[in-house]
Protein backbone atom coordinates (compact mmCIF):
# COMPACT_ATOMS: atom_id res chain seq x y z
CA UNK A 1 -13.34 -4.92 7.72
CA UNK A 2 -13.79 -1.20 8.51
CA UNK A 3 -13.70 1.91 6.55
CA UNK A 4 -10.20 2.70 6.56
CA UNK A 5 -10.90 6.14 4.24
CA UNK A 6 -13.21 7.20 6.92
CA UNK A 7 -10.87 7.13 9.63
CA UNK A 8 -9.02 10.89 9.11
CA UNK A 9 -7.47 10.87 12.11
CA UNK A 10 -4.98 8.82 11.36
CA UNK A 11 -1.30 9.62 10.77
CA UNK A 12 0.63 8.21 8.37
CA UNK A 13 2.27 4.89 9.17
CA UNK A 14 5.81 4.43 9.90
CA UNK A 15 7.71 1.09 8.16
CA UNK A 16 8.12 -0.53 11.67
CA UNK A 17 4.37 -0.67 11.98
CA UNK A 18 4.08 -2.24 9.03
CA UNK A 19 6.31 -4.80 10.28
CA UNK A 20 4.05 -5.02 13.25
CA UNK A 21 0.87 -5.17 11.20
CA UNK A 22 2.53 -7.77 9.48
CA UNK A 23 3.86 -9.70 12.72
CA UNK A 24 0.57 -9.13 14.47
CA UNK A 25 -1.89 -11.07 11.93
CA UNK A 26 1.21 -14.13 11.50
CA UNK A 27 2.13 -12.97 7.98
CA UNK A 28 5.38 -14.10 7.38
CA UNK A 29 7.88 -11.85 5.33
CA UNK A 30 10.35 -13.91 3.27
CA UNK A 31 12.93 -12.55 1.15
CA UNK A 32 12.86 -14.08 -2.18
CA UNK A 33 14.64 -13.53 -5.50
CA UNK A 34 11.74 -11.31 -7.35
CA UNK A 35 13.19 -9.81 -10.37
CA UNK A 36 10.62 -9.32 -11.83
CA UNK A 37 7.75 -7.85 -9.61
CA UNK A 38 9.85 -7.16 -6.32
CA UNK A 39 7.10 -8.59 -4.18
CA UNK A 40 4.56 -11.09 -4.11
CA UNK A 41 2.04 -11.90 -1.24
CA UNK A 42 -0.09 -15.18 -1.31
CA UNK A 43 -2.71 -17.11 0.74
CA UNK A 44 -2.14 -20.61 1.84
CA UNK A 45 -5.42 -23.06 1.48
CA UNK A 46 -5.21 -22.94 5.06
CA UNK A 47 -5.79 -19.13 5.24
CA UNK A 48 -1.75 -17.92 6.38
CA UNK A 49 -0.48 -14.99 4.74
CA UNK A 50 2.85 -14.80 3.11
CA UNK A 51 4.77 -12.03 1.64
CA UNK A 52 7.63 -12.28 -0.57
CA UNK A 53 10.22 -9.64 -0.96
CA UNK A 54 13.59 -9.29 -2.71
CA UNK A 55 15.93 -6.52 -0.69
CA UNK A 56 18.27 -6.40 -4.17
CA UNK A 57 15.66 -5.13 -6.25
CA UNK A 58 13.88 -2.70 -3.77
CA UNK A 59 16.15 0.31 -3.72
CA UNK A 60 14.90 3.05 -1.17
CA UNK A 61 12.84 3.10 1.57
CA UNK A 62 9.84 4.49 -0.28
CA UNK A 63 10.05 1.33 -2.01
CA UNK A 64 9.60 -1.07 0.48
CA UNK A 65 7.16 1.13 2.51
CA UNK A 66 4.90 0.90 -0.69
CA UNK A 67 5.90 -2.69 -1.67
CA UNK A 68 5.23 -4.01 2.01
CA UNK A 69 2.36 -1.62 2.31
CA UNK A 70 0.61 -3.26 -0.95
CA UNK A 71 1.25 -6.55 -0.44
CA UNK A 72 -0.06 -5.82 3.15
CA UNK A 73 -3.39 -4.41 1.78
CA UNK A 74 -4.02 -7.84 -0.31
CA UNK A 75 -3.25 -10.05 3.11
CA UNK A 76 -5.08 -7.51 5.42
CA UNK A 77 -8.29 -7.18 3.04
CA UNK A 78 -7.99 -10.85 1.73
CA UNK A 79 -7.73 -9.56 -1.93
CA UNK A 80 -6.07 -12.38 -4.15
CA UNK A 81 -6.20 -13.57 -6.99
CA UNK A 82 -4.97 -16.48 -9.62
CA UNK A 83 -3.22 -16.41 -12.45
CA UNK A 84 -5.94 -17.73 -14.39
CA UNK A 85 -8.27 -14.86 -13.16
CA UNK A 86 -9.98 -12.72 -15.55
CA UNK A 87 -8.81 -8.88 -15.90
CA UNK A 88 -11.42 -7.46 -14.50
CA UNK A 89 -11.02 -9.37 -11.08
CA UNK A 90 -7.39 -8.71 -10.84
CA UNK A 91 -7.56 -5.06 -10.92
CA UNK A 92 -10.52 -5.31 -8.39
CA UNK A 93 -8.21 -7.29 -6.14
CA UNK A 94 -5.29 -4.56 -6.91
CA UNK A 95 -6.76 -1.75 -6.03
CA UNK A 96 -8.91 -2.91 -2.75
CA UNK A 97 -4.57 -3.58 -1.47
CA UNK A 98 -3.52 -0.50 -2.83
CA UNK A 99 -6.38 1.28 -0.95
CA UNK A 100 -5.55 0.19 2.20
CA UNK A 101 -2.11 0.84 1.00
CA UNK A 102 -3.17 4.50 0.28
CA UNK A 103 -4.92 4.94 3.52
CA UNK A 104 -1.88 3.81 5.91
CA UNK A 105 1.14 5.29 4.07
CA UNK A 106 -0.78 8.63 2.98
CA UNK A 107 -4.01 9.31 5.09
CA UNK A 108 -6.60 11.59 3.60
CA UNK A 109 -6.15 14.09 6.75
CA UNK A 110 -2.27 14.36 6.52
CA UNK A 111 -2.09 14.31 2.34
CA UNK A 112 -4.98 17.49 2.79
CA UNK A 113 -2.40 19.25 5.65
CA UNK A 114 0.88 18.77 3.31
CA UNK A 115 -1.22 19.99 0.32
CA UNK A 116 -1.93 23.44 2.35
CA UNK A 117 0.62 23.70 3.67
CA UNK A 118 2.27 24.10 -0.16
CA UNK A 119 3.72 20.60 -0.38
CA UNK A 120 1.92 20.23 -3.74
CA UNK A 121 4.64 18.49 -6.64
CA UNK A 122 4.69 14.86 -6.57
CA UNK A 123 8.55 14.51 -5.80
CA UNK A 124 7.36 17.04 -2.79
CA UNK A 125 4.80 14.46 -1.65
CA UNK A 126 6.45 11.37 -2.27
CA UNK A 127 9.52 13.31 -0.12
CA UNK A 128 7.04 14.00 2.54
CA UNK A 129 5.50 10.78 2.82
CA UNK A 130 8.68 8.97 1.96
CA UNK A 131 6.47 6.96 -1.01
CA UNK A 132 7.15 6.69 -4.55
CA UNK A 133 6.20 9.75 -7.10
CA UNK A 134 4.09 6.92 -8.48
CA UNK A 135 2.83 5.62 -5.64
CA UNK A 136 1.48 9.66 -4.79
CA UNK A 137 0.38 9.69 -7.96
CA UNK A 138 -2.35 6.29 -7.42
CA UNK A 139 -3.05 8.20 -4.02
CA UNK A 140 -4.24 11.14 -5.69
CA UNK A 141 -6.77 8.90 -7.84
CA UNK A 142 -7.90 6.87 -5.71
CA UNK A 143 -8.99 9.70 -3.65
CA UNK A 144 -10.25 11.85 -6.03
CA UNK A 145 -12.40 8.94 -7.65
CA UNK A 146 -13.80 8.37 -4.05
CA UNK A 147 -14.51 11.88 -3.21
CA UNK A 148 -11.97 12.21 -0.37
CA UNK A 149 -9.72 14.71 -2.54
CA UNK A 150 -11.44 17.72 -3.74
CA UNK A 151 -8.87 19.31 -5.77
């Protein structure tokens, strides 16, 4: 897997190339009564990815774009876990998807041009990169903690 912080260039991806990313590797997007969590993705013994998502609980389309995005990251970077798996190894596996979450919805080149360009409030970003205020919010640390963001 490559070094998806290291690639600046890169623009921010649109939902429909999500869809593609998704498409492209055979993970198959089923909508699913998910109350609680919204989406789910999971990895079949025989290696296929799945994602679950339920359109009645995902409001806006910042919301799906960082549902789909996340649950992306765990089938794109193989990051799962069990229920039975300890803490420590869940958040691992959580934040490996939401970096390559991070890195396709809000690249480290486009998040430095909106931030001089004066888009600096969260609702401004999450606006911009049509993302969640909380979902801007985990972008910001994750880059600051790996040194992309020098703010």
């Amino acid at each position: 897997m490559q070094n998806t912080f290291r690639q600046g260039r890169r623009q921010k991806t649109k939902t429909t190339e999500l869809y593609e990313i998704a498409q492209n590797s055979g993970t198959e997007i089923i909508c699913c009564d998910l109350p609680q969590t919204r989406s789910v993705s999971a990895m079949s013994c025989t290696g296929e990815c799945y994602i679950g998502m339920d359109p009645f609980q995902i409001e806006t389309t910042a919301e799906e774009r960082v549902h789909l995005a996340h649950e992306l990251g765990h089938c794109e970077t193989g990051s799962f876990y069990s229920a039975y798996s300890p803490l420590n190894v869940r958040g691992r596996q959580e934040c490996r998807a939401d970096r390559w979450a991070a890195s396709k919805l809000v690249p480290p080149l486009e998040l430095k041009k909106a931030l001089s360009m004066g888009i600096t409030c969260l609702w401004e970003l999450a606006e911009y990169f049509d993302v969640t205020e909380e979902f801007i919010e985990k972008v910001m640390r994750i880059y600051c903690e790996k040194n992309i963001l020098h703010l």
